[in-house]
N, C-alpha and C. Protein backbone atom coordinates (compact mmCIF):
# COMPACT_ATOMS: atom_id res chain seq x y z
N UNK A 1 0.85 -1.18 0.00
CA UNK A 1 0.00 0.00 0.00
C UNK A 1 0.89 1.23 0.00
N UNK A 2 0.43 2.26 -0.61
CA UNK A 2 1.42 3.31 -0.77
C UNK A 2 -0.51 4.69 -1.02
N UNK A 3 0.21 5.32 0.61
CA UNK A 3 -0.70 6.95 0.39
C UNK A 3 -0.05 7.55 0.32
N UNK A 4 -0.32 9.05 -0.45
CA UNK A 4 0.21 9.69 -1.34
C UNK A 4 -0.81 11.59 -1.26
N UNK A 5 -0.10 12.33 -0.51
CA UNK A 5 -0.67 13.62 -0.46
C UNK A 5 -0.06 14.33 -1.22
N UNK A 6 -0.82 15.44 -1.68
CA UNK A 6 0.39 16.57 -2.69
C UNK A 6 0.62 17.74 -1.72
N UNK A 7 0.30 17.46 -0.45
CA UNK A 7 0.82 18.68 0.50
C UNK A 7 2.26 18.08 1.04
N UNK A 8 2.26 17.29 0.94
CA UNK A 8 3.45 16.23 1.29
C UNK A 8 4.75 16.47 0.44
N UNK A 9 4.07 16.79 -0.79
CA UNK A 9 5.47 16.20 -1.75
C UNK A 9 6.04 17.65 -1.82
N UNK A 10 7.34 17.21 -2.39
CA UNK A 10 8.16 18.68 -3.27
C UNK A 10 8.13 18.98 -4.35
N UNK A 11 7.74 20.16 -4.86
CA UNK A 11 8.09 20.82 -5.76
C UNK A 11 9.59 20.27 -6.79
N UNK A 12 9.79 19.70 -7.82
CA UNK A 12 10.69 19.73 -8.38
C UNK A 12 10.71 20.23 -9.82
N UNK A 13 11.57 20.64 -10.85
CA UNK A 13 11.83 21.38 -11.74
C UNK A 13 11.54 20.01 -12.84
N UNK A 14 10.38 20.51 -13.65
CA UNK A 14 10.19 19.87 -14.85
C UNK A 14 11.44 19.42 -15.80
N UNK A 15 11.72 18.27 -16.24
CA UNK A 15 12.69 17.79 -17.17
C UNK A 15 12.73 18.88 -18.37
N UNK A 16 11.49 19.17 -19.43
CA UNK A 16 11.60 19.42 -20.41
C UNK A 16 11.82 20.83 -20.53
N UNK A 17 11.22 21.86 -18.85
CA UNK A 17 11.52 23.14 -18.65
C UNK A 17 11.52 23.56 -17.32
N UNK A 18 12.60 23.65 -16.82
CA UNK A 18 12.87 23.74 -15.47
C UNK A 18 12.12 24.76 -14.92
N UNK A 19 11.69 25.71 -15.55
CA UNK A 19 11.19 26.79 -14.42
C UNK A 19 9.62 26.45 -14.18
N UNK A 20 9.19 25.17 -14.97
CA UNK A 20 7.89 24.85 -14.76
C UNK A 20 8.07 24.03 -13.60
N UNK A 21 6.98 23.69 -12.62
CA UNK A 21 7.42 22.72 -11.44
C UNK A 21 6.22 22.20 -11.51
N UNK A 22 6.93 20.78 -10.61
CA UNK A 22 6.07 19.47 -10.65
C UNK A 22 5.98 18.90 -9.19
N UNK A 23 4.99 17.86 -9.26
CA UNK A 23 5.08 17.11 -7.84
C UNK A 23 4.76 15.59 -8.70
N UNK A 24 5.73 14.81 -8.46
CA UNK A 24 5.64 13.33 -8.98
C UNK A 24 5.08 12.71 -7.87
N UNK A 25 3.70 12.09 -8.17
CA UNK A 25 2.67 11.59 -7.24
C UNK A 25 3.24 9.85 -7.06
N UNK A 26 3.97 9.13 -8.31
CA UNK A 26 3.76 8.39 -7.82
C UNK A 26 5.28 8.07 -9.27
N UNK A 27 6.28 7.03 -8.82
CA UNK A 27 7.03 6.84 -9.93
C UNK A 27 7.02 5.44 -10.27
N UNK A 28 7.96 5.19 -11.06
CA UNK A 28 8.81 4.00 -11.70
C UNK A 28 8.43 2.67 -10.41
N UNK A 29 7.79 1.67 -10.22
CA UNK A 29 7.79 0.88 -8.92
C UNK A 29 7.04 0.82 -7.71
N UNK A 30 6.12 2.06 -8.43
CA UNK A 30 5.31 2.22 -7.70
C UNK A 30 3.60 1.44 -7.68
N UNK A 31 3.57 1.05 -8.70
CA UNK A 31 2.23 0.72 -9.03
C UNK A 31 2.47 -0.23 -10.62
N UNK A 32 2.20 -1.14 -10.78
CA UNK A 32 2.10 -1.88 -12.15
C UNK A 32 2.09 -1.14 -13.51
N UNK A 33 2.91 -0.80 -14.18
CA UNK A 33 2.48 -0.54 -15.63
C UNK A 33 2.63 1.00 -15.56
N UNK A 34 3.01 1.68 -14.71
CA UNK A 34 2.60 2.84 -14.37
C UNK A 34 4.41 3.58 -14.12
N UNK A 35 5.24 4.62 -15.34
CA UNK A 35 6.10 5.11 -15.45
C UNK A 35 6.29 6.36 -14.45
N UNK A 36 5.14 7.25 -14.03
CA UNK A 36 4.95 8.47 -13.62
C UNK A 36 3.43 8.92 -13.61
N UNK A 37 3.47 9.59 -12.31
CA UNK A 37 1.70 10.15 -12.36
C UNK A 37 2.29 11.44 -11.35
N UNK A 38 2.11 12.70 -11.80
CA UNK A 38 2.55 13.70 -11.19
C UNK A 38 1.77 15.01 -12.07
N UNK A 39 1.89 16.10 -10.84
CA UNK A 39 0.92 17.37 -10.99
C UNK A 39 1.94 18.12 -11.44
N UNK A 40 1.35 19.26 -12.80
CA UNK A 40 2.24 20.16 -13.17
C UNK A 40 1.51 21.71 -12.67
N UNK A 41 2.34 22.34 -12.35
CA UNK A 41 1.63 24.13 -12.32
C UNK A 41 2.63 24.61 -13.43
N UNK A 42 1.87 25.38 -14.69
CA UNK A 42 1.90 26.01 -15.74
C UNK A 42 1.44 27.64 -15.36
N UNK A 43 2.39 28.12 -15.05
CA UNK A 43 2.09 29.98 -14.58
C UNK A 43 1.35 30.36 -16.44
N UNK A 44 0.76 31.26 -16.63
CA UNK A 44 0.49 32.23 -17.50
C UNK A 44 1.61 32.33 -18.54
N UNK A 45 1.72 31.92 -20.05
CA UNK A 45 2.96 31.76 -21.30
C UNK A 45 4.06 30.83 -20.95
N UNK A 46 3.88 29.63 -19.95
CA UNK A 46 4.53 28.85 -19.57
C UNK A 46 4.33 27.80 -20.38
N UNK A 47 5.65 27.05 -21.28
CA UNK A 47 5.86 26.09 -22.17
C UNK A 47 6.52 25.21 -21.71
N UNK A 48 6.27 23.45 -22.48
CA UNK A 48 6.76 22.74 -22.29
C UNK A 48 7.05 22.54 -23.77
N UNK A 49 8.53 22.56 -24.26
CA UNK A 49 8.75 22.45 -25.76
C UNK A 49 8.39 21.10 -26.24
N UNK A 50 8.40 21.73 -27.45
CA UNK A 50 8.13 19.89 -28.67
C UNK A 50 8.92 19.17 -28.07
N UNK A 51 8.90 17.77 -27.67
CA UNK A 51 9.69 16.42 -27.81
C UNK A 51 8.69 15.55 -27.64
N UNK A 52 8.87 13.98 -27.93
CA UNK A 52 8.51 13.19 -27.76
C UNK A 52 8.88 11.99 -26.71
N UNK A 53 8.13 10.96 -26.94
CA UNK A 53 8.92 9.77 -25.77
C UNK A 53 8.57 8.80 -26.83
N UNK A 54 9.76 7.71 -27.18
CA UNK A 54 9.63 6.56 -27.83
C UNK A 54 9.08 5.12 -27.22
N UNK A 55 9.38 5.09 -25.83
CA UNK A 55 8.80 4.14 -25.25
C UNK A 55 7.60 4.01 -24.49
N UNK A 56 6.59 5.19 -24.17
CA UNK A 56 5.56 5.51 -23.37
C UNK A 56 4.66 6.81 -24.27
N UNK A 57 3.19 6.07 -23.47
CA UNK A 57 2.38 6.91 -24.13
C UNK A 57 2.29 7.85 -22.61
N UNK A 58 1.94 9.22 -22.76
CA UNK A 58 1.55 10.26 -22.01
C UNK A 58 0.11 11.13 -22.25
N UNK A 59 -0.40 10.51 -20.72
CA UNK A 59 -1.88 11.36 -20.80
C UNK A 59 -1.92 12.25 -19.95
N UNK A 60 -2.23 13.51 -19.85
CA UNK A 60 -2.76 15.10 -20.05
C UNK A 60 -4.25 14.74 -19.08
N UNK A 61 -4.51 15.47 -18.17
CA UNK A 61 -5.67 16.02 -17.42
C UNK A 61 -5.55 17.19 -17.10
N UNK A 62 -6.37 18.05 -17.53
CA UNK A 62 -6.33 19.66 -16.91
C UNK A 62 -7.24 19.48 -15.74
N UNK A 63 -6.70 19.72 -14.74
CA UNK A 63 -7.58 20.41 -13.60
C UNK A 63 -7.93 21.34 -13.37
N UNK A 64 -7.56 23.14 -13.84
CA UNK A 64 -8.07 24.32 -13.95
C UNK A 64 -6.97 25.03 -14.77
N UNK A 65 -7.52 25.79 -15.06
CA UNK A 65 -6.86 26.75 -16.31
C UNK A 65 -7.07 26.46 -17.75
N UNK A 66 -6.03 27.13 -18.23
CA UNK A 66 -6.34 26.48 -20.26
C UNK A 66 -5.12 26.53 -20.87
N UNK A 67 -5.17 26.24 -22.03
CA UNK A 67 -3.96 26.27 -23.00
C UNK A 67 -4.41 25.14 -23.86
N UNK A 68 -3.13 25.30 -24.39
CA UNK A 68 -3.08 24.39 -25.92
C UNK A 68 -1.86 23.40 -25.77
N UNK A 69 -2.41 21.92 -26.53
CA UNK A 69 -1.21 20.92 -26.54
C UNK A 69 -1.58 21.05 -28.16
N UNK A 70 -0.18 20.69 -28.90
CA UNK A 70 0.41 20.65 -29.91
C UNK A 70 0.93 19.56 -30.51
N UNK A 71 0.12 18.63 -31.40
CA UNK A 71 0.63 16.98 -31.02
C UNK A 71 0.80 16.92 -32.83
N UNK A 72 1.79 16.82 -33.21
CA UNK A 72 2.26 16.66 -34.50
C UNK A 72 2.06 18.11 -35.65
N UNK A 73 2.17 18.93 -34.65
CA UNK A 73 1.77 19.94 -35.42
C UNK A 73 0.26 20.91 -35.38
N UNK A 74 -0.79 20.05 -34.86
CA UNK A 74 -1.66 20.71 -35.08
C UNK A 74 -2.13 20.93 -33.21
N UNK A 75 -2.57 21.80 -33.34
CA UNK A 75 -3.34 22.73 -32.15
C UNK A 75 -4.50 21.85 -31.76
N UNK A 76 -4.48 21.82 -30.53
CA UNK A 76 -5.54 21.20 -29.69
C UNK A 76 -6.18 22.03 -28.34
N UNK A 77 -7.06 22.34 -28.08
CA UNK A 77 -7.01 22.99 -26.84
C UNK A 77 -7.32 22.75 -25.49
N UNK A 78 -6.88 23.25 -24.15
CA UNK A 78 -6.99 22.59 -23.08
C UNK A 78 -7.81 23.51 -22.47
N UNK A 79 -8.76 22.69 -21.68
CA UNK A 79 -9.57 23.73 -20.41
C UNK A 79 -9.70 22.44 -19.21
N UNK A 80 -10.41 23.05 -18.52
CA UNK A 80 -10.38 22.21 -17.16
C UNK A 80 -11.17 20.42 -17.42
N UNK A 81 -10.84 19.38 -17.29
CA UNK A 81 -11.24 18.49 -17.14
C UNK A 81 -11.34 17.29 -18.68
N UNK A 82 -10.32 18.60 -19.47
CA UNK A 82 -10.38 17.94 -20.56
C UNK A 82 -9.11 16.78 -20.52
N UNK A 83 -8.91 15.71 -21.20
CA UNK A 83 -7.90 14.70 -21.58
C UNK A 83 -7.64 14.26 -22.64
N UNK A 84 -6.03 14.38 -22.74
CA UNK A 84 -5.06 14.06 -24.03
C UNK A 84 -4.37 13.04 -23.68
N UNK A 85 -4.65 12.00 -24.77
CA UNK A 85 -3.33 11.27 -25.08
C UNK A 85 -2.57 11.19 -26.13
N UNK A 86 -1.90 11.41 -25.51
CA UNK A 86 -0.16 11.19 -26.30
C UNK A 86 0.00 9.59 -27.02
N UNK A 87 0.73 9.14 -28.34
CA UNK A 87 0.86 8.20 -28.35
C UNK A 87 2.69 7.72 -28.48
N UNK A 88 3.23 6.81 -28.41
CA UNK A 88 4.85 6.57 -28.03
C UNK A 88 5.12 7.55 -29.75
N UNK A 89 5.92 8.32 -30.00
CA UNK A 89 6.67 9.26 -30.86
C UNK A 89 5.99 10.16 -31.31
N UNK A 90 5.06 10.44 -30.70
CA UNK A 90 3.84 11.64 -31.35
C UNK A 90 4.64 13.15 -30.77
N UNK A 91 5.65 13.56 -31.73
CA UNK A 91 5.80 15.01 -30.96
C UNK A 91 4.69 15.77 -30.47
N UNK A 92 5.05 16.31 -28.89
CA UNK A 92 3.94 17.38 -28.36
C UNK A 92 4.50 18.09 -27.60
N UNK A 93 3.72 19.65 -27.41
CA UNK A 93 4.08 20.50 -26.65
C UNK A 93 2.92 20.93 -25.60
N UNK A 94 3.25 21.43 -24.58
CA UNK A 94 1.94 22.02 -24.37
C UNK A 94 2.14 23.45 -23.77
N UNK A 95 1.76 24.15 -23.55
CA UNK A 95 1.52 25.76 -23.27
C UNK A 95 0.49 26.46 -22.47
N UNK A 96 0.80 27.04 -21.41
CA UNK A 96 -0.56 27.69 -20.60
C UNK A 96 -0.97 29.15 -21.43
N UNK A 97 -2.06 29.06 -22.29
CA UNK A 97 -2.16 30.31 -22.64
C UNK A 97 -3.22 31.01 -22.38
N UNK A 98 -3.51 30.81 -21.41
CA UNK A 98 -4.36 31.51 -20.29
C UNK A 98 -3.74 32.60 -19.54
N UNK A 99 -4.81 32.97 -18.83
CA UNK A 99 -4.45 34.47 -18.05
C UNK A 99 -3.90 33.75 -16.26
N UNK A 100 -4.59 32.79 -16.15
CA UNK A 100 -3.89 32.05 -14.91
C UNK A 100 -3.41 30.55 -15.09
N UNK A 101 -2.98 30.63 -13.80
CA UNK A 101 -1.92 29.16 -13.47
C UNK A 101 -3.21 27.50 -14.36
N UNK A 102 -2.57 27.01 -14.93
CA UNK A 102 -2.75 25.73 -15.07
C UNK A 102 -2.82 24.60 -14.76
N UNK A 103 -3.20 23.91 -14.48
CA UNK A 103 -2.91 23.02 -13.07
C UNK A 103 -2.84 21.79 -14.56
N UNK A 104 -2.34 20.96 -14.30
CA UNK A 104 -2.52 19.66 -15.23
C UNK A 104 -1.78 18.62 -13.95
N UNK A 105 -2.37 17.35 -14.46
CA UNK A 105 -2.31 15.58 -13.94
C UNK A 105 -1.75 15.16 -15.23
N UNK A 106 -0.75 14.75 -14.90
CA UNK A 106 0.07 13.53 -16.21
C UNK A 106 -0.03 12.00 -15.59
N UNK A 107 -0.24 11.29 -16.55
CA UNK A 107 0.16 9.63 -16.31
C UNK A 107 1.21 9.41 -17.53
N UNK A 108 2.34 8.57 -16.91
CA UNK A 108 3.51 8.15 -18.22
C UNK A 108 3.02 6.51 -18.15
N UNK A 109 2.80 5.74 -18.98
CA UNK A 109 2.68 4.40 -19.14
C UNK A 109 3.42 4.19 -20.46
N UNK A 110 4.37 3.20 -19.65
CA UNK A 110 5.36 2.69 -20.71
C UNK A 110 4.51 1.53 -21.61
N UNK A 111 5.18 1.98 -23.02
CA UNK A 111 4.60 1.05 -23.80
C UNK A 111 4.71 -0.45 -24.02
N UNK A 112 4.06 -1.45 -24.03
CA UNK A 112 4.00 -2.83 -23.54
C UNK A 112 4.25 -3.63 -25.37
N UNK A 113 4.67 -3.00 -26.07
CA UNK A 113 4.54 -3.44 -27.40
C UNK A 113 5.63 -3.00 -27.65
């Protein structure tokens, strides 16, 4: 059994853009099948650049705010409660282009194929 608060955890600096910060809810060993499940805060013109992941698909939950994910090029948009998935090499970006903070939920699940 493993509980898990986000008042608990730390703040750490996003891989793809450090000044964005994260709280990794849960990692690598933690749960079956399951790479990463962690909360992002996206301030106002806050980006996460194009890249992809070759071995894992990545899904997107907005919890409040908005913006846009960018998945091969074309524009998608985010508001609260909406969900994206990513599929393993699908370049994406995503962007708060809202007037406030963004809250997003990621899951990383490594790909089984």
């Amino acid at each position: 059994m493993k509980i898990v608060s986000l008042s608990d955890l730390i703040d750490e600096p996003s891989i793809h853009n450090p000044a964005i910060s994260k709280k990794v809810i849960l990692s690598t060993g933690d749960a079956p099948h399951i790479k990463s499940i962690g909360q992002v805060t996206f301030k106002p013109g806050q980006i996460i650049p194009s890249h992809s992941h070759k071995d894992m698909h990545e899904i997107f939950m907005i919890r409040s705010g908005s913006g846009v994910i960018r998945i091969n090029g074309s524009e998608h948009p985010l508001s609260s409660g909406s969900c994206t998935v990513v599929q393993p090499n699908e370049p994406h970006e995503v962007e708060n282009t809202g007037s406030e903070s963004m809250l997003l939920i990621y899951f990383q699940i490594p790909s089984l194929f």
